[in-house]
C-alpha atoms as a PDB file:
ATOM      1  CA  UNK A   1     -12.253 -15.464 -12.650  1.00  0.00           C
ATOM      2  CA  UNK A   2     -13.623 -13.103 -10.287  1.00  0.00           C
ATOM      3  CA  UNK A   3      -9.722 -12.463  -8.825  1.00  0.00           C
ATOM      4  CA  UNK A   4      -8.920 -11.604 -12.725  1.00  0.00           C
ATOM      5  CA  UNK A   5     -11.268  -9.258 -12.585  1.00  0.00           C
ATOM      6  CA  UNK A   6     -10.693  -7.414  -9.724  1.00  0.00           C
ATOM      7  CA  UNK A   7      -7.139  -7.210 -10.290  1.00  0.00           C
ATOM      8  CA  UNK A   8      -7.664  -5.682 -13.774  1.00  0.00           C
ATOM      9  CA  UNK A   9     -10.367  -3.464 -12.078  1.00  0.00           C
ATOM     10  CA  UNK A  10      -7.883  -2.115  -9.076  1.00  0.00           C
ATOM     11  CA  UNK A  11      -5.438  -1.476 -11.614  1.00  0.00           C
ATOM     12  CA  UNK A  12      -7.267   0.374 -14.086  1.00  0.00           C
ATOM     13  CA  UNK A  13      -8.512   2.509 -10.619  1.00  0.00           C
ATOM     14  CA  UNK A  14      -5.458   3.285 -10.169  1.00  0.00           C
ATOM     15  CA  UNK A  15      -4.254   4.753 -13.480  1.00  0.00           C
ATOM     16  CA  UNK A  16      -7.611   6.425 -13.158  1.00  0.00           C
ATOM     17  CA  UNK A  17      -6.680   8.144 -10.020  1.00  0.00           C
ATOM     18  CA  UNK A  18      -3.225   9.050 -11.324  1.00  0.00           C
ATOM     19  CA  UNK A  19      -4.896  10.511 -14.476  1.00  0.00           C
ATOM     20  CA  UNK A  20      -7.675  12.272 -12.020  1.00  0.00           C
ATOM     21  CA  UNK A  21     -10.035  11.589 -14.090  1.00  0.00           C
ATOM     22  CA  UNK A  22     -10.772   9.104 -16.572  1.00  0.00           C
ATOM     23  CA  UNK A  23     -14.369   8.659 -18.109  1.00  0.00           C
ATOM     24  CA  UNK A  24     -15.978   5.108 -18.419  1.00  0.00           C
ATOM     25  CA  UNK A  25     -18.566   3.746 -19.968  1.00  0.00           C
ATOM     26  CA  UNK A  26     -21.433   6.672 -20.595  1.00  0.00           C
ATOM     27  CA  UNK A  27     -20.541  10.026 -18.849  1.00  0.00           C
ATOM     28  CA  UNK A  28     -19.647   7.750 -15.532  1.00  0.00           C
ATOM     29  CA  UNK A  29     -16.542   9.783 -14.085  1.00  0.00           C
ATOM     30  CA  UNK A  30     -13.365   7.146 -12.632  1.00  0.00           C
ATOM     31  CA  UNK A  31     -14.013   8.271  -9.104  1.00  0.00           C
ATOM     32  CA  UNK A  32     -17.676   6.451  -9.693  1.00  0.00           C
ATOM     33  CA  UNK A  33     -16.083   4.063 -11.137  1.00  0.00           C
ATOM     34  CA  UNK A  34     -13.883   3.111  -8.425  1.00  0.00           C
ATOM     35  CA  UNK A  35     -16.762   3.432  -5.899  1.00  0.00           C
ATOM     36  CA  UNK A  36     -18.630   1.062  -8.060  1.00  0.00           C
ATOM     37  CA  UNK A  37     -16.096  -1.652  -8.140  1.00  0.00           C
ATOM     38  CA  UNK A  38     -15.193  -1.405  -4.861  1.00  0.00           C
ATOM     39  CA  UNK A  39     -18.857  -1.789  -3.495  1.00  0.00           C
ATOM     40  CA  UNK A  40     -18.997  -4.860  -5.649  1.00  0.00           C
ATOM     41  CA  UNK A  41     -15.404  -6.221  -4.146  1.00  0.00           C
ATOM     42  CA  UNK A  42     -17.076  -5.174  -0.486  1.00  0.00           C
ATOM     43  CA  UNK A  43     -20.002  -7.347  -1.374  1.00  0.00           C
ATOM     44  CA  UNK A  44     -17.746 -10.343  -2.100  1.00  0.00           C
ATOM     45  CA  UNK A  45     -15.763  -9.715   0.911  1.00  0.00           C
ATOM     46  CA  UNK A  46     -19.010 -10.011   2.753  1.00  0.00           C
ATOM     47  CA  UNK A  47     -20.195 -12.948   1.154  1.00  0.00           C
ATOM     48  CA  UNK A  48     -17.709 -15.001   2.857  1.00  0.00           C
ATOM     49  CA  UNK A  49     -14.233 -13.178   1.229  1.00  0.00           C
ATOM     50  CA  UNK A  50     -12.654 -13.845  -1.736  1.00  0.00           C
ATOM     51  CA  UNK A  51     -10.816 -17.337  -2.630  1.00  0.00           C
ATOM     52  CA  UNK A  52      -7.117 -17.224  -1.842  1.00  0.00           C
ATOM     53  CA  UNK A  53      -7.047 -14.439   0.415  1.00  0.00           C
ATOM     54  CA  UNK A  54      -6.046 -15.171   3.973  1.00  0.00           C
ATOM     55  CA  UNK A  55      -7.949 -13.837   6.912  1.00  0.00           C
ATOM     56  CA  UNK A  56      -5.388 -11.047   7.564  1.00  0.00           C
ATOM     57  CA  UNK A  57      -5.406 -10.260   3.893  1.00  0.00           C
ATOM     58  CA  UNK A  58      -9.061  -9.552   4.214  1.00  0.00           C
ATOM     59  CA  UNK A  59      -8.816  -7.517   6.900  1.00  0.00           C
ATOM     60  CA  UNK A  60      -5.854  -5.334   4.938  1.00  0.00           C
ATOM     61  CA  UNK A  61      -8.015  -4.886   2.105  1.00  0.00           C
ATOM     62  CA  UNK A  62     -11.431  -3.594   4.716  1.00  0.00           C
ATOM     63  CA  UNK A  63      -9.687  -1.647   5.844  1.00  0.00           C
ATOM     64  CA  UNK A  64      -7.802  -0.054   2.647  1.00  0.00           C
ATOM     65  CA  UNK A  65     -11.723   0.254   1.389  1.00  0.00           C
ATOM     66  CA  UNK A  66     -12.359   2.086   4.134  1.00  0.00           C
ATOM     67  CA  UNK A  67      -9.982   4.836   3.820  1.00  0.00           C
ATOM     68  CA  UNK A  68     -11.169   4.761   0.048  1.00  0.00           C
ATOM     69  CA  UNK A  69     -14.859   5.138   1.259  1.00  0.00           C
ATOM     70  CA  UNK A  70     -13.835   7.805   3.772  1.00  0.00           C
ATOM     71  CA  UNK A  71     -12.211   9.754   0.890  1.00  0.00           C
ATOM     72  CA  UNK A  72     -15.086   9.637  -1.793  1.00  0.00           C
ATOM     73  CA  UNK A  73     -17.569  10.650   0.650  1.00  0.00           C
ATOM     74  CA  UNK A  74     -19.643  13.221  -0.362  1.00  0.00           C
ATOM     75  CA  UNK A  75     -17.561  13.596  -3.614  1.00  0.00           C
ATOM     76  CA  UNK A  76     -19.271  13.048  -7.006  1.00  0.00           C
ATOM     77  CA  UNK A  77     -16.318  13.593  -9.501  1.00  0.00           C
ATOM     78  CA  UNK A  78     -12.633  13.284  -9.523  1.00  0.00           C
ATOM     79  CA  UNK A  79     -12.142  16.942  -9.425  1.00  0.00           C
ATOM     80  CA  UNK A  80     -13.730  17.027  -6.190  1.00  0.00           C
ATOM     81  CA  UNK A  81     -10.708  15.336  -4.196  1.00  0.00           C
ATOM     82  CA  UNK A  82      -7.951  17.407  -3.061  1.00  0.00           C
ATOM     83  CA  UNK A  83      -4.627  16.468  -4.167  1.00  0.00           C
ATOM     84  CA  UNK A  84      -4.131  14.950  -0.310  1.00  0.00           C
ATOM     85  CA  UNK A  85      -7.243  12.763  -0.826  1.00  0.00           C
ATOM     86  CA  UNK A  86      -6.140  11.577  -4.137  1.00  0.00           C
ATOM     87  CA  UNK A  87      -3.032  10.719  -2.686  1.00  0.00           C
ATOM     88  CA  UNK A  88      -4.901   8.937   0.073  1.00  0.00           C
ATOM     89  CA  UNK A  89      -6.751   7.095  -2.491  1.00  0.00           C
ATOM     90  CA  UNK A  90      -3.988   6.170  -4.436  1.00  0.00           C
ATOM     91  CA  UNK A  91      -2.704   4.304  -1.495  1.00  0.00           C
ATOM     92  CA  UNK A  92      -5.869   2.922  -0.307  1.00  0.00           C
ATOM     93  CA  UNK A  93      -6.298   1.377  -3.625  1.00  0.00           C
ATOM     94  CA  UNK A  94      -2.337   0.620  -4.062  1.00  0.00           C
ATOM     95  CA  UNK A  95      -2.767  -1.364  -0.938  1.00  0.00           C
ATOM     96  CA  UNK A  96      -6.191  -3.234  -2.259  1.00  0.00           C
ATOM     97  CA  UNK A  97      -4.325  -4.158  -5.421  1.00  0.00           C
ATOM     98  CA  UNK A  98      -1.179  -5.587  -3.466  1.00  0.00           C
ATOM     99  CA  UNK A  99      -3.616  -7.889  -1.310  1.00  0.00           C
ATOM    100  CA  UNK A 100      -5.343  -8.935  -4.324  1.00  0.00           C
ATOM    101  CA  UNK A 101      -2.546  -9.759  -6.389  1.00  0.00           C
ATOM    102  CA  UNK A 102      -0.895 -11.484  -4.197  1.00  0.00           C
ATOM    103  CA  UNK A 103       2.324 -10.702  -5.526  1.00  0.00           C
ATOM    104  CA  UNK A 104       6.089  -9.813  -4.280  1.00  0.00           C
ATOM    105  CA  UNK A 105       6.438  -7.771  -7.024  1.00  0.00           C
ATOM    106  CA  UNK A 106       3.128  -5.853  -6.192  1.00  0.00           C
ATOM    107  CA  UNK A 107       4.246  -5.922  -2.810  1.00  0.00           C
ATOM    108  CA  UNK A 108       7.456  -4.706  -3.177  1.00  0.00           C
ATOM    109  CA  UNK A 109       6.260  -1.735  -5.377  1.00  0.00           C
ATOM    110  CA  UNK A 110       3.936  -0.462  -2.962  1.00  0.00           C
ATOM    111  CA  UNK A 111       4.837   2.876  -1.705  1.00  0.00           C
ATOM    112  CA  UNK A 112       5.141   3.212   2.381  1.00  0.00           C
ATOM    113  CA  UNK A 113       6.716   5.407   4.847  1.00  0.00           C
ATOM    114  CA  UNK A 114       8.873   4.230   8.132  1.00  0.00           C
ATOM    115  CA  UNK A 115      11.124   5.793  10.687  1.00  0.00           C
ATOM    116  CA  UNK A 116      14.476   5.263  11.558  1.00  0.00           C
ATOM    117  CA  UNK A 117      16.705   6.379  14.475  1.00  0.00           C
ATOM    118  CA  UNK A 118      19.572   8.491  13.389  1.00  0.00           C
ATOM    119  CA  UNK A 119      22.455   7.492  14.204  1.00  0.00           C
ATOM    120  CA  UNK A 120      24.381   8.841  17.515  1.00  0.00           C
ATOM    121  CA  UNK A 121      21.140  11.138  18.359  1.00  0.00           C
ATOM    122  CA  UNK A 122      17.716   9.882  20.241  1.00  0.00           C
ATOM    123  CA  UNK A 123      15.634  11.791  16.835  1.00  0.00           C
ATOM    124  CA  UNK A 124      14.292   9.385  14.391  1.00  0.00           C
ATOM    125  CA  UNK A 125      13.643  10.839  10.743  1.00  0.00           C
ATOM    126  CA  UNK A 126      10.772   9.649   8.412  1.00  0.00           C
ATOM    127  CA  UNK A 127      11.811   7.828   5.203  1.00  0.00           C
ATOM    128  CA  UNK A 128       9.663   6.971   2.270  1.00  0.00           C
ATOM    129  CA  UNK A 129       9.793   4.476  -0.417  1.00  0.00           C
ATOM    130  CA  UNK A 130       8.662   1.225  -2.177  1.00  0.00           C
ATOM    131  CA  UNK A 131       8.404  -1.654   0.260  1.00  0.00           C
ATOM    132  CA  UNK A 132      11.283  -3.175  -1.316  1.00  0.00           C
ATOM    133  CA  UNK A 133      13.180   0.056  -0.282  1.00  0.00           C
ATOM    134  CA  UNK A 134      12.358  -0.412   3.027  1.00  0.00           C
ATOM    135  CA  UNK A 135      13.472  -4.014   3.778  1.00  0.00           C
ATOM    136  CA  UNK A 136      16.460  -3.320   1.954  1.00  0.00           C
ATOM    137  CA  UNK A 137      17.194  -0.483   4.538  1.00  0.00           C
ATOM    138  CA  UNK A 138      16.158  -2.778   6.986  1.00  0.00           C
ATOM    139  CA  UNK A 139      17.925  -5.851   6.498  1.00  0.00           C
ATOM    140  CA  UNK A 140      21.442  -3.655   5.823  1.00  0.00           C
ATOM    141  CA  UNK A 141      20.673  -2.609   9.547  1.00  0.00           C
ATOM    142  CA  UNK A 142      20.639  -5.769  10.418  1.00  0.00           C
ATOM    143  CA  UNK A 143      23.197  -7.372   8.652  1.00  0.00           C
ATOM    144  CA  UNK A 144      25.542  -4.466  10.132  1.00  0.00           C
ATOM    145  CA  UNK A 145      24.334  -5.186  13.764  1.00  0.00           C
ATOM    146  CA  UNK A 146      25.065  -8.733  12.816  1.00  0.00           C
ATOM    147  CA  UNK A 147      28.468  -8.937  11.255  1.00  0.00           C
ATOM    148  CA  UNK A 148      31.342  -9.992  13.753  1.00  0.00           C
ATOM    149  CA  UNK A 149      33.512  -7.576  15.335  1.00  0.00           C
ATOM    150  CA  UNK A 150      37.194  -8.260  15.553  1.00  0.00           C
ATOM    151  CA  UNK A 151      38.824  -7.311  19.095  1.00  0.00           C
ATOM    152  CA  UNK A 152      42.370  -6.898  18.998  1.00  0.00           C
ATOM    153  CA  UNK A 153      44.146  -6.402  22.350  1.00  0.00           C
ATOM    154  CA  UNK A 154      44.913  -4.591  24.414  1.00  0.00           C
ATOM    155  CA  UNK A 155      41.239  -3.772  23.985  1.00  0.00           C
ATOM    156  CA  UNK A 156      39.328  -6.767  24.016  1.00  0.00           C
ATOM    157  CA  UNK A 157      39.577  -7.310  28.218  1.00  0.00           C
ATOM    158  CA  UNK A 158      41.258  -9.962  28.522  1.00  0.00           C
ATOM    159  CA  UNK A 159      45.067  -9.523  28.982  1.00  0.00           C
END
């Protein structure tokens, strides 16, 4: 039940971020809102974690609440945040409502960034994308690094 509701509560947070502000019950702005129900999902953390959620899965989602803490310091409304710190809570709370879930498919819609060597030069280039983007790219590297070569003489050393 409680795993319901948090998932229903980290997803409405987040289409209250990405609408900046939406109001909730009374004149309670979203960004209170969010720092409400992620006090209360803090509190079950520290009452011995939430059912179903590994230990590492904990620690993802401290430290996500962190970084959403950090953000709302000091801010009262929605309007407040920058569009950087909205972005940064976005994430932070993207990466709450992956842990929660549980899901691939909240998984692989959560939005990261990696680097990648380019090829032939010793620069690597930043990418960004779902997390399904990014195994994709990954496992294609792999599969290429993978895949047999054919040799045919006089170039294969033996002859």
């Amino acid at each position: 039940m409680l795993k319901t509701f948090v998932l229903m509560a980290c997803l409405a947070l987040s289409a209250a971020v990405l609408a900046q502000a939406v109001p909730a019950a009374g004149n309670e702005d979203g960004l209170q809102m969010i720092v409400k129900q992620q006090k209360e999902l803090k509190a079950d953390l520290d009452d011995g974690g939430i059912e179903g959620l590994t230990p590492r899965q904990n620690t993802i989602v401290r430290k996500a609440q962190s970084e959403v803490f950090a953000v709302v310091e000091g801010k009262d409304v929605m309007d407040d945040l920058s569009m950087e710190e909205k972005i940064r809570l976005e994430n932070a709370l993207e990466r709450i409502n992956a842990e929660i879930v549980n899901t691939r498919a909240a998984s692989n819609n959560q939005n990261v960034c990696w680097r990648e060597r380019v090829s032939g030069t010793t620069m690597k280039k930043t990418r960004c994308g779902t997390q399904a983007e990014m195994r994709e790219a990954r496992e294609g590297a792999r599969d290429f690094l993978e895949k047999g070569r054919v040799c045919v003489p006089p170039g294969c050393g033996g002859g």
